[in-house]
N, C-alpha and C. Protein backbone atom coordinates (compact mmCIF):
# COMPACT_ATOMS: atom_id res chain seq x y z
N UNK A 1 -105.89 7.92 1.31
CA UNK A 1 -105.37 7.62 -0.01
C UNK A 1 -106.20 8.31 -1.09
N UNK A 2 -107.61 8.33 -1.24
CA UNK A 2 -108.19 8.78 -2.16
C UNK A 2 -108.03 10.43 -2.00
N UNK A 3 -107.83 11.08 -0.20
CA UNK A 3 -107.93 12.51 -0.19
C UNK A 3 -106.34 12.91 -1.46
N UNK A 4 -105.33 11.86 -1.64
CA UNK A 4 -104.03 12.47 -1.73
C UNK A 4 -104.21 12.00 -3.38
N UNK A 5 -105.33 10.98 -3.96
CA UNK A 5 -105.51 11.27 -5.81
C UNK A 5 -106.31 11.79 -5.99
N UNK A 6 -106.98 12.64 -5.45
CA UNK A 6 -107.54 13.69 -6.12
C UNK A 6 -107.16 14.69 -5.61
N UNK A 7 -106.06 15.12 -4.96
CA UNK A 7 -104.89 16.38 -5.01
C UNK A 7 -104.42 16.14 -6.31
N UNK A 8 -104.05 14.81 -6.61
CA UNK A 8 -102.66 14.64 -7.29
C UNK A 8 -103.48 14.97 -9.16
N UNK A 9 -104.52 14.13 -9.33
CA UNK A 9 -105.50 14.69 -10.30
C UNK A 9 -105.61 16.40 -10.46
N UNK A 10 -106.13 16.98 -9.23
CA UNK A 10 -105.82 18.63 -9.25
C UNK A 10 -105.04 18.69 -10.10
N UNK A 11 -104.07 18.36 -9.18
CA UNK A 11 -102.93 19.89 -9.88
C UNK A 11 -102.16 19.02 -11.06
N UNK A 12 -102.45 18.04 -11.12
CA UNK A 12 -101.96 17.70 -12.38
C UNK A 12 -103.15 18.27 -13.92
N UNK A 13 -104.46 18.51 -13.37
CA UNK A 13 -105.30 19.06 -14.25
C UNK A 13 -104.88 20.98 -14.49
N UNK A 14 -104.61 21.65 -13.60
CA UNK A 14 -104.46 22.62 -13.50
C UNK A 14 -103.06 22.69 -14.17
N UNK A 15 -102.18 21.69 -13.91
CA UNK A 15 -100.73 22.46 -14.76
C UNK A 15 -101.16 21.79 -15.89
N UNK A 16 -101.91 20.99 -16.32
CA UNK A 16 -102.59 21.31 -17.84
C UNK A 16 -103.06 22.50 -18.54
N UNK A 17 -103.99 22.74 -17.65
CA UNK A 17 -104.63 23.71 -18.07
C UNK A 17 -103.86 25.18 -18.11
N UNK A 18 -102.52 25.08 -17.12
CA UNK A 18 -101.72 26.14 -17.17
C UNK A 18 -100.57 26.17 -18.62
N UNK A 19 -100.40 24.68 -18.86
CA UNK A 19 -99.67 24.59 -20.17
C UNK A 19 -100.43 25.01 -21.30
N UNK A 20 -101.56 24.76 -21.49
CA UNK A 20 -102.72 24.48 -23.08
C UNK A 20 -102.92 26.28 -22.55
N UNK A 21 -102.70 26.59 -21.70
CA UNK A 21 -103.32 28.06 -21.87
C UNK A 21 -102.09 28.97 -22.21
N UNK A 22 -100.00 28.58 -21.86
CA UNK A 22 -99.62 28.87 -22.60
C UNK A 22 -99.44 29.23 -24.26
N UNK A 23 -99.46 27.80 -24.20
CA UNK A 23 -99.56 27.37 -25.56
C UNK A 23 -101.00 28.28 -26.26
N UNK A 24 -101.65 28.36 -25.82
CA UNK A 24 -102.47 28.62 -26.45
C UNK A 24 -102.37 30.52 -27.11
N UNK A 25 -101.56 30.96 -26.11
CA UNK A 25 -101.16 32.33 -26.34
C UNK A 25 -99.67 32.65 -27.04
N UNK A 26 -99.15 31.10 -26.95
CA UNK A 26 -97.81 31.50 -27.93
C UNK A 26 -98.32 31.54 -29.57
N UNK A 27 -99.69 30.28 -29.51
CA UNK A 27 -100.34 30.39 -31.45
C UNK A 27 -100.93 31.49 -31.40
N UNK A 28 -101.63 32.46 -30.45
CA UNK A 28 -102.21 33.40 -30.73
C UNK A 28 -100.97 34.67 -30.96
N UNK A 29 -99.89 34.80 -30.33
CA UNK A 29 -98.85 35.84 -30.35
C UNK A 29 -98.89 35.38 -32.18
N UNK A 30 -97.81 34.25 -32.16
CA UNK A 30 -97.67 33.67 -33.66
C UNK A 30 -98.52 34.34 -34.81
N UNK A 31 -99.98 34.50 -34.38
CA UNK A 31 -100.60 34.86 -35.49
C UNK A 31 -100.71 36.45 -35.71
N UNK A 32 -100.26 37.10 -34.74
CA UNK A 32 -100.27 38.62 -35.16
C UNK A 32 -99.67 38.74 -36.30
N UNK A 33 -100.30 39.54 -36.85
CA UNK A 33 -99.66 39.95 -38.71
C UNK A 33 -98.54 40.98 -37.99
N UNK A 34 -97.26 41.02 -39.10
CA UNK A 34 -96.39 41.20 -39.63
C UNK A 34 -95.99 41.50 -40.54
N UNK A 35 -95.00 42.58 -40.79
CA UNK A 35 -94.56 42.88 -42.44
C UNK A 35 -94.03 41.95 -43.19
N UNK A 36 -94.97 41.32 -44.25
CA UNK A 36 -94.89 40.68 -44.94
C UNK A 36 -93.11 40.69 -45.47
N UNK A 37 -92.68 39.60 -45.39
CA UNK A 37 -91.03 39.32 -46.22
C UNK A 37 -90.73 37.95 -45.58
N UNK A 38 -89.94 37.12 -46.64
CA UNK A 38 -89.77 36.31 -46.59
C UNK A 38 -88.70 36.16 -45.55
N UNK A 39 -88.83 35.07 -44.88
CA UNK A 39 -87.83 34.70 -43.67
C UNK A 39 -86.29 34.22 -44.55
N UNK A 40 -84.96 34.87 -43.99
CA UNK A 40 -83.86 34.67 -44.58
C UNK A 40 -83.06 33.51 -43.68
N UNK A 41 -82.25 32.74 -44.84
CA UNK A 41 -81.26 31.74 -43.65
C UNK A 41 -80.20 32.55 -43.21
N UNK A 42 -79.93 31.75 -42.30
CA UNK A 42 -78.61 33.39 -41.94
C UNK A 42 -77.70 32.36 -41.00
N UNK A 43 -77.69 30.90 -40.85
CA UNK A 43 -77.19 29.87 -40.18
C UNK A 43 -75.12 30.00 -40.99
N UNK A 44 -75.39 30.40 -42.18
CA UNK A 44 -73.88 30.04 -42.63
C UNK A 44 -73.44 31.65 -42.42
N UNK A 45 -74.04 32.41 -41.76
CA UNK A 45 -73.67 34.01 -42.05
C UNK A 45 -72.82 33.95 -40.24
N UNK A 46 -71.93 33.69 -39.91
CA UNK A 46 -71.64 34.02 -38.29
C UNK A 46 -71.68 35.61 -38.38
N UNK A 47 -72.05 35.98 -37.44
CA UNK A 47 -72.51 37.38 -36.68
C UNK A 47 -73.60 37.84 -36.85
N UNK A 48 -74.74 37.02 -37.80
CA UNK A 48 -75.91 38.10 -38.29
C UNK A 48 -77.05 37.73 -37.30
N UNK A 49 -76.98 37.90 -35.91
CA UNK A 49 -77.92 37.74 -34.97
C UNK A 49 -77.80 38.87 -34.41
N UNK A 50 -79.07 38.85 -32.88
CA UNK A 50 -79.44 40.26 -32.78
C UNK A 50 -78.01 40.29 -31.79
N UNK A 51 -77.64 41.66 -31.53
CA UNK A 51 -76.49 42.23 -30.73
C UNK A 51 -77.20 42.25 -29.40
N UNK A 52 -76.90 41.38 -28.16
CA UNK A 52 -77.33 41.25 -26.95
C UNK A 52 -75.84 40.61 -26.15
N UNK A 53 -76.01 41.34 -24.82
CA UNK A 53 -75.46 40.84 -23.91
C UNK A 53 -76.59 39.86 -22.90
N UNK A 54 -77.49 39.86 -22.51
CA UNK A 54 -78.17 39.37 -21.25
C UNK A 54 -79.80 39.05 -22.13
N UNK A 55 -80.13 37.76 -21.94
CA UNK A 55 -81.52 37.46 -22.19
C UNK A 55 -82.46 37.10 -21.09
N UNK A 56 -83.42 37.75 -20.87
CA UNK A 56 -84.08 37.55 -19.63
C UNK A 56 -85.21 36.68 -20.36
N UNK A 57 -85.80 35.76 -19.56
CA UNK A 57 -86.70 34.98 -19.87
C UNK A 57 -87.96 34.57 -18.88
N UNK A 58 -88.94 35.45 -18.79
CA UNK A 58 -90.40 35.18 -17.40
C UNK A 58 -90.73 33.85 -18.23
N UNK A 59 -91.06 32.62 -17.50
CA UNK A 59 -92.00 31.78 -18.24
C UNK A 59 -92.56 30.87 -17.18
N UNK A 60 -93.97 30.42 -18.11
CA UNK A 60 -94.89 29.21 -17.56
C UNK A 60 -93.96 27.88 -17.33
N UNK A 61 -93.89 26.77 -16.58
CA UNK A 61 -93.58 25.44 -16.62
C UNK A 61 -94.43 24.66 -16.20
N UNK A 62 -93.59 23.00 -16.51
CA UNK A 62 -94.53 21.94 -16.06
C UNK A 62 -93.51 20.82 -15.29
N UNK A 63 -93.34 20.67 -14.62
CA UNK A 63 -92.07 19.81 -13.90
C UNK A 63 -92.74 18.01 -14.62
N UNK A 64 -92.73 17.63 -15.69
CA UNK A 64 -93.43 16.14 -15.80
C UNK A 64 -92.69 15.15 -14.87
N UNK A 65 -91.47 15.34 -14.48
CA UNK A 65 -90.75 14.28 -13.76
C UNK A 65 -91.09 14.19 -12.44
N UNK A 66 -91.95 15.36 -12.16
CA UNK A 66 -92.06 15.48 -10.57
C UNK A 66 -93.66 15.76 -10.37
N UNK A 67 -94.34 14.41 -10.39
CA UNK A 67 -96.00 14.26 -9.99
C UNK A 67 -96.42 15.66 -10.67
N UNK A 68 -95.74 15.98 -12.10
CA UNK A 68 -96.75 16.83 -13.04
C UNK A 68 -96.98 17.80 -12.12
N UNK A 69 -96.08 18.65 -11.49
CA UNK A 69 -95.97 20.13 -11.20
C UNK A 69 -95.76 20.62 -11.60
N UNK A 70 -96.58 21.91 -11.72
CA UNK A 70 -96.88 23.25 -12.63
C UNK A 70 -96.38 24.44 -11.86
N UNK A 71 -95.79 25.66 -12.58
CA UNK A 71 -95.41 26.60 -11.99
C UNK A 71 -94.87 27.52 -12.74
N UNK A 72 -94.17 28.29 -12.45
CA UNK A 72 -93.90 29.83 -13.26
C UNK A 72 -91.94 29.81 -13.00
N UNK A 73 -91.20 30.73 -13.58
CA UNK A 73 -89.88 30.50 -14.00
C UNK A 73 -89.42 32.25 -14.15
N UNK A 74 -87.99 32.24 -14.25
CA UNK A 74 -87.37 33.41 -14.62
C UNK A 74 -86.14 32.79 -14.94
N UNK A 75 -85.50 33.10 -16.25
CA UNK A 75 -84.30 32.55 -16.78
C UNK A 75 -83.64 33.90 -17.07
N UNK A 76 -81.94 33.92 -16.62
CA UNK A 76 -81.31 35.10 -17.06
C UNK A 76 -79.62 34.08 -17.89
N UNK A 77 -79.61 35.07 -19.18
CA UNK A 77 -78.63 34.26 -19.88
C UNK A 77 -77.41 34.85 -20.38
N UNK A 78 -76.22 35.28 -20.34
CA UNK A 78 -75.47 36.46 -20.30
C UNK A 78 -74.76 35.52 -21.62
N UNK A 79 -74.03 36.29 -22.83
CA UNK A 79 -73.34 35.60 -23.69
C UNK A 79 -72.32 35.80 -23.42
N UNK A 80 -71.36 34.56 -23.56
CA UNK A 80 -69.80 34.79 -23.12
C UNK A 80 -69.32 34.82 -24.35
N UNK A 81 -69.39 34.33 -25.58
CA UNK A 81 -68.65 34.29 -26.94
C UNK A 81 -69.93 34.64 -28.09
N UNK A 82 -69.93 35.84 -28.53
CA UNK A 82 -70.83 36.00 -29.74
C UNK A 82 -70.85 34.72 -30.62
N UNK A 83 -69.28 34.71 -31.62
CA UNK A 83 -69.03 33.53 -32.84
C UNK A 83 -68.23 32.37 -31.71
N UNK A 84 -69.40 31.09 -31.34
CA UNK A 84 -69.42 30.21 -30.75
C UNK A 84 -68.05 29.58 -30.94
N UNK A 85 -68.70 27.95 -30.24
CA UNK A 85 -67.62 27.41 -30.95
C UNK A 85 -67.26 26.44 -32.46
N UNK A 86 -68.12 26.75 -33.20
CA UNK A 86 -67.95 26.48 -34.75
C UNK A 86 -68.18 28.23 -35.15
N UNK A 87 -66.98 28.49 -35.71
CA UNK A 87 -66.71 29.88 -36.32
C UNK A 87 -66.99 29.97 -37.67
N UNK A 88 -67.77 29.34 -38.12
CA UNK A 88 -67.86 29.19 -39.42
C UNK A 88 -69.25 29.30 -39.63
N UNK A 89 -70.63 29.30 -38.44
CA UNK A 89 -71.68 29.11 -38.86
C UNK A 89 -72.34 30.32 -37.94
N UNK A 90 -73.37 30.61 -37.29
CA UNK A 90 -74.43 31.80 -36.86
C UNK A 90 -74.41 31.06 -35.63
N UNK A 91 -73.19 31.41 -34.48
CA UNK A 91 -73.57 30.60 -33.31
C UNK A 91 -73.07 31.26 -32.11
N UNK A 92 -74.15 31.34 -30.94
CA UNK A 92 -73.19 32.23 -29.78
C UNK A 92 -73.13 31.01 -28.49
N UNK A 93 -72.80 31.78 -27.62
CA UNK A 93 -72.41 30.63 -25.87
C UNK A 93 -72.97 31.64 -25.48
N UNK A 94 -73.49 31.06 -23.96
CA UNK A 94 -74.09 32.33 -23.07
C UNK A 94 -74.11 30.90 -21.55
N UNK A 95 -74.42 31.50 -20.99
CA UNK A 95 -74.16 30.91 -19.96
C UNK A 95 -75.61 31.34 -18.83
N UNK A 96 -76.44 30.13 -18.59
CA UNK A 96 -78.01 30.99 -17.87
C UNK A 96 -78.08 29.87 -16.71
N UNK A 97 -78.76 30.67 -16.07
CA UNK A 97 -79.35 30.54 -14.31
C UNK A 97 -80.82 31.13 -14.04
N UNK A 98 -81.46 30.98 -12.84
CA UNK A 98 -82.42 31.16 -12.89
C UNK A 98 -83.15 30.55 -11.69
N UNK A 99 -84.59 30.55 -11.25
CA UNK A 99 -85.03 29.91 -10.47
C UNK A 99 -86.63 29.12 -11.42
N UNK A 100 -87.16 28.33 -11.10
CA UNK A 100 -88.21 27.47 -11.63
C UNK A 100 -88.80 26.78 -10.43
N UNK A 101 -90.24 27.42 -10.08
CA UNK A 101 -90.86 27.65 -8.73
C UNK A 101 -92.28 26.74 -9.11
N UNK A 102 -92.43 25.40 -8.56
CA UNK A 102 -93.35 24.86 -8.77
C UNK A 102 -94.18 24.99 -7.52
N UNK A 103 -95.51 24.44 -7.33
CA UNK A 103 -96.14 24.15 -6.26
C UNK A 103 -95.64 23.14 -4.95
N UNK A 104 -95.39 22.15 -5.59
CA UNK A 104 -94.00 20.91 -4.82
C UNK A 104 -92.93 21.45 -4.87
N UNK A 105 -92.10 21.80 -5.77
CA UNK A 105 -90.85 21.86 -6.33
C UNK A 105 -90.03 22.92 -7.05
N UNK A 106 -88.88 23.73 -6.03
CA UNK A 106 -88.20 24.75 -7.13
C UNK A 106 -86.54 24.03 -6.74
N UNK A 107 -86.08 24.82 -8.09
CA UNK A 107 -85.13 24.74 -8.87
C UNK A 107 -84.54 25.66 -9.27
N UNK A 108 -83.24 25.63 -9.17
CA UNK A 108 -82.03 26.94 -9.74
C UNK A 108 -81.71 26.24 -10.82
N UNK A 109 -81.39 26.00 -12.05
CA UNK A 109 -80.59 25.24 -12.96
C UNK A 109 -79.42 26.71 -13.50
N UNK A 110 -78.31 25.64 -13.83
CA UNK A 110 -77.10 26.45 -14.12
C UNK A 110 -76.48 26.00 -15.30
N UNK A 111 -76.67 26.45 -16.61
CA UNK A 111 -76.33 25.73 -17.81
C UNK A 111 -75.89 26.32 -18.99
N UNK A 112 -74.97 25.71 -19.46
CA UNK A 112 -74.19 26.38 -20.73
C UNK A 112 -74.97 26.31 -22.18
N UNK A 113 -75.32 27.65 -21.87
CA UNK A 113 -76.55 27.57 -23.40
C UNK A 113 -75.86 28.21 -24.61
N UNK A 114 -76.12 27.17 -25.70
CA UNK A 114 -74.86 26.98 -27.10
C UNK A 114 -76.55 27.45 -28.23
N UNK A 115 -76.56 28.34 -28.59
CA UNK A 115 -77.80 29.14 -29.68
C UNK A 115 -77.01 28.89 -30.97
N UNK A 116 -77.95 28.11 -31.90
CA UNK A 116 -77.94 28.64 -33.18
C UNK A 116 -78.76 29.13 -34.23
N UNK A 117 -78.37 30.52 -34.40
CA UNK A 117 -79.30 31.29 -34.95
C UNK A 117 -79.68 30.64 -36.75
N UNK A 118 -80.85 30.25 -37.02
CA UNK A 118 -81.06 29.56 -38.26
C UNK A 118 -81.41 30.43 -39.16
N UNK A 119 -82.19 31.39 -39.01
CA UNK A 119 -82.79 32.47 -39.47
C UNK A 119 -83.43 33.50 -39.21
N UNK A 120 -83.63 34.24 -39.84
CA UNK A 120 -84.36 35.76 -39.13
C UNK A 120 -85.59 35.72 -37.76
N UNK A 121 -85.97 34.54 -38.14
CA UNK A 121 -87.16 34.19 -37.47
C UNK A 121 -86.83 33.55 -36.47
N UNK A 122 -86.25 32.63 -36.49
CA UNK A 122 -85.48 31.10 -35.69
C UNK A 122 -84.62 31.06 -35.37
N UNK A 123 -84.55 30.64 -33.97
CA UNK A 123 -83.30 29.41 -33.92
C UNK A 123 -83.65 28.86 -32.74
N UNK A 124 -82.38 27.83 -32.10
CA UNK A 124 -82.40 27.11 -31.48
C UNK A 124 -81.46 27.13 -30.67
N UNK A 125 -81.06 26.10 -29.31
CA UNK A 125 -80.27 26.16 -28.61
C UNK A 125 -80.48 24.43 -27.64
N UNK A 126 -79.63 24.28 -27.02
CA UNK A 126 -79.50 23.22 -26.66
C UNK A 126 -78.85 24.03 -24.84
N UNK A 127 -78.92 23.10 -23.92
CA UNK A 127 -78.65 23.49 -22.90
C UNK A 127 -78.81 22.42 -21.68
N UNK A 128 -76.77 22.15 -21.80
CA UNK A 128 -76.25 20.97 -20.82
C UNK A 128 -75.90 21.92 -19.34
N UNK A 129 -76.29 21.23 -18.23
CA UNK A 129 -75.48 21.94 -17.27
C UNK A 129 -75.89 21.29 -15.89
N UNK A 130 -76.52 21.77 -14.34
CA UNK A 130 -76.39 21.32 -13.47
C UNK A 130 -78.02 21.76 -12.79
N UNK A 131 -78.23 21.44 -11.40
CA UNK A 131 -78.79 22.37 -10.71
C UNK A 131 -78.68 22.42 -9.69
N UNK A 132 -79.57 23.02 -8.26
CA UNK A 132 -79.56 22.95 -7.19
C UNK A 132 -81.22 23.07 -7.08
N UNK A 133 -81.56 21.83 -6.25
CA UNK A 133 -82.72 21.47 -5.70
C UNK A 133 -83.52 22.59 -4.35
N UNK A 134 -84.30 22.89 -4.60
CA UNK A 134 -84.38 23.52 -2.72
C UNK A 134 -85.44 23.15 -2.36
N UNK A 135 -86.45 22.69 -3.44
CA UNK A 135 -87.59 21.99 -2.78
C UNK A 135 -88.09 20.66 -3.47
N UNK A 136 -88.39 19.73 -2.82
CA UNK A 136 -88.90 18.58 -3.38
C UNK A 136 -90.06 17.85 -3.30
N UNK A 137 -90.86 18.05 -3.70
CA UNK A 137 -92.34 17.12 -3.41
C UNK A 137 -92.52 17.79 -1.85
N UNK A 138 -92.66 19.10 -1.88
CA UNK A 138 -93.24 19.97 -0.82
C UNK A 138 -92.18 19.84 0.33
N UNK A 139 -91.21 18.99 0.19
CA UNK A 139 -90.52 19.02 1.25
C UNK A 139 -89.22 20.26 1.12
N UNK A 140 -88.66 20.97 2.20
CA UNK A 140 -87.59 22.23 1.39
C UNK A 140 -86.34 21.44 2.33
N UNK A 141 -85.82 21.06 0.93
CA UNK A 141 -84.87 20.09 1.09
C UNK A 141 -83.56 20.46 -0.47
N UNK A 142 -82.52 21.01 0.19
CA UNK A 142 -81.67 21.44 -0.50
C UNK A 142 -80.36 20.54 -1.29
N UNK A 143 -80.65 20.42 -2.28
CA UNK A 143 -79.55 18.79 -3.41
C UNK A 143 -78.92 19.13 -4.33
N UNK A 144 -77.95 18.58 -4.85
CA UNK A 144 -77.61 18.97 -6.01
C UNK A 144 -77.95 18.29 -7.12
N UNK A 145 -78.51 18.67 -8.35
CA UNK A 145 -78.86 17.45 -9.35
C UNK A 145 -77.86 17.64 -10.64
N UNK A 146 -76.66 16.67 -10.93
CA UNK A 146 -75.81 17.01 -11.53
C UNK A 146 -75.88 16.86 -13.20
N UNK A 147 -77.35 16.73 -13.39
CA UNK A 147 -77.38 16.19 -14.77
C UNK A 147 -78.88 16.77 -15.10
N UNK A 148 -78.96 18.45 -16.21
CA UNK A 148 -79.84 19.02 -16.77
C UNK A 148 -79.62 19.19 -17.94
N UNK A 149 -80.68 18.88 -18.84
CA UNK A 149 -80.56 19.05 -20.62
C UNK A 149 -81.59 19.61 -20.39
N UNK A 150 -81.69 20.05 -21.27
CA UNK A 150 -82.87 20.89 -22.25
C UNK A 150 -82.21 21.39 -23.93
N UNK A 151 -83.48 21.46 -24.54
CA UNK A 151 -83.23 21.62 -25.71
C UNK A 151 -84.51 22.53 -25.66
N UNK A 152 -84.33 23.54 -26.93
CA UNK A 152 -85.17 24.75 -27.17
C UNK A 152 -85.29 25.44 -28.65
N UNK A 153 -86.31 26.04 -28.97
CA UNK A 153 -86.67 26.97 -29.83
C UNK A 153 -87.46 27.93 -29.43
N UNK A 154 -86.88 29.06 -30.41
CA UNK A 154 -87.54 30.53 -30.23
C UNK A 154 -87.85 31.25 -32.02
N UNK A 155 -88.92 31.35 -31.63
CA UNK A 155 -89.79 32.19 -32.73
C UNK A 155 -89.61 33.79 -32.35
N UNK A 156 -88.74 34.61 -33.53
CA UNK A 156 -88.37 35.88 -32.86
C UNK A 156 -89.79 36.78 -33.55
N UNK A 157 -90.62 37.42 -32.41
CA UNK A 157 -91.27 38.27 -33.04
C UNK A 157 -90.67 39.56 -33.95
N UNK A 158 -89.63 40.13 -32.73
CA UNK A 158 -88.72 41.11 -33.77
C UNK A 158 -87.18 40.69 -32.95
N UNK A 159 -86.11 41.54 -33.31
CA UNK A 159 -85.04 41.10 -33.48
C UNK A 159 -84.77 41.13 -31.95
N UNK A 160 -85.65 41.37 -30.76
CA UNK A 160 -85.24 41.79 -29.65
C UNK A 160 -85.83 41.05 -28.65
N UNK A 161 -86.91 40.40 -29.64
CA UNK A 161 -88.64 39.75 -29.06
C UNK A 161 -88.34 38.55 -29.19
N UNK A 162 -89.04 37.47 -28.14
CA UNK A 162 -88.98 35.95 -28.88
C UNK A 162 -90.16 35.45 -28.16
N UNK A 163 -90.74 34.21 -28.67
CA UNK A 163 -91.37 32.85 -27.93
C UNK A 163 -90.36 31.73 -28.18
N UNK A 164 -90.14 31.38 -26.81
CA UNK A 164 -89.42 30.30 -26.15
C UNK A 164 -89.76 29.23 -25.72
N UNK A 165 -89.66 27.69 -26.42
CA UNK A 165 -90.22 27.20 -26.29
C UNK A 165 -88.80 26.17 -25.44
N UNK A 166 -88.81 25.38 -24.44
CA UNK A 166 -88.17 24.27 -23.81
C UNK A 166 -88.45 23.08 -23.34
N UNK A 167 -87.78 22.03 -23.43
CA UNK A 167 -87.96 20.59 -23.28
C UNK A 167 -86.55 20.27 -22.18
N UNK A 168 -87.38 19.48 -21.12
CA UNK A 168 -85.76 18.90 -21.32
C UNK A 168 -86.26 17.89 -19.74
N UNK A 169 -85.44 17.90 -19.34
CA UNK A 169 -84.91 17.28 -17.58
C UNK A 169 -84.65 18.43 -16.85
N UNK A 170 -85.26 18.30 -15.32
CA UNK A 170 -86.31 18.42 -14.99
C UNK A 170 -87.73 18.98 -15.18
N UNK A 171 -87.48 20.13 -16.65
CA UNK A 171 -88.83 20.79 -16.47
C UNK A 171 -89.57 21.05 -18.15
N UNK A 172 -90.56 21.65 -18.59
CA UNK A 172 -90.60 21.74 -19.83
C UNK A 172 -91.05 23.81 -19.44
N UNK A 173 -90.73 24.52 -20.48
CA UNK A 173 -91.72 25.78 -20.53
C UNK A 173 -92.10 26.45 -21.68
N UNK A 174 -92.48 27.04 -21.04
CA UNK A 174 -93.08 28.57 -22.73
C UNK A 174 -92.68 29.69 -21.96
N UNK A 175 -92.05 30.20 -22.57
CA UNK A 175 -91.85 31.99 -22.03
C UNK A 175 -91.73 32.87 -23.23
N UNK A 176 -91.44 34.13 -22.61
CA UNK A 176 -91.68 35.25 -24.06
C UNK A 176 -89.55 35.44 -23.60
N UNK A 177 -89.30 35.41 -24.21
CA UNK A 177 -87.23 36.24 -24.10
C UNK A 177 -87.43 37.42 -24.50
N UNK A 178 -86.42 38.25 -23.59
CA UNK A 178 -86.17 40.16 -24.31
C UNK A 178 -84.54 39.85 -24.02
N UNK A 179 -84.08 39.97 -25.39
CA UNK A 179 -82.55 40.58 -25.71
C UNK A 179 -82.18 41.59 -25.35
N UNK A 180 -81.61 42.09 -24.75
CA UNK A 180 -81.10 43.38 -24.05
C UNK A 180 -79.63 43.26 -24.55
């Protein structure tokens, strides 16, 4: 019993230390200077976001729902409708998949990601959808889990560049996005 809490201490210290060391390089990206200009709203402008078909996304995670497993990610997000579904405001659909590879635990999630672009700098996105389990608490054991949210923000370095930040069920991350 004690050999299996201080595993569980480990790596619950280490995907700390793997999060705070994200984080710690998304405030340091953040602070690179930039050409000074004021950030514009662009939320009531539909179309004034960057022109992309496919967003690829490498990132850090932290599984909190699952004994605080830590691990690394790849998100790919293809847009199916530029002007979403409110045509009246800065909003696209895209549709993303991916794998999310913990030490215990990976994950495919499959989810309809709804972006709204707020401003030059910002925006956000929300993201309902599904997954498929293949590993669970070290066991490789294949499930379906029919119920994934996440919610997100991205700080665009330039119009092509981002930090990605996510919350949700099953996992949390930080990654850098490239718009292609």
């Amino acid at each position: 019993m004690a050999t299996i809490l201080h595993r569980d201490r480990k790596i619950l210290g280490a995907g700390l230390k793997l999060l705070c060391a994200g984080v710690s390089l998304a405030l340091a990206l953040c602070a690179v200077p930039r050409t000074a200009a004021a950030d514009q709203l662009v939320i009531k402008r539909p179309g004034l976001h960057p022109n992309y078909n496919v967003e690829l996304e490498p990132h850090l995670l932290l599984f909190p729902f699952h004994d605080s497993d830590f691990g690394a990610g790849l998100r790919a997000s293809f847009e199916i409708v530029d002007n979403g579904f409110i045509p009246s405001i800065n909003n696209t659909v895209a549709i993303g998949t991916g794998l999310d590879w913990g030490v215990d635990n990976a994950w495919v999630p499959i989810v309809l990601q709804w972006n709204f672009w707020l401003s030059r700098n910002w925006s956000v996105f929300g993201e309902p959808g599904v997954a498929v389990r293949l590993r669970d608490r070290g066991r490789r054991k294949t499930s379906f889990d029919p119920i994934v949210m996440y919610a997100g923000a991205r700080f665009h370095f330039s119009e092509n560049v981002t930090l990605t930040l996510r919350v949700g069920r099953p996992t949390m991350s930080v990654g850098v996005s490239f718009l292609f």
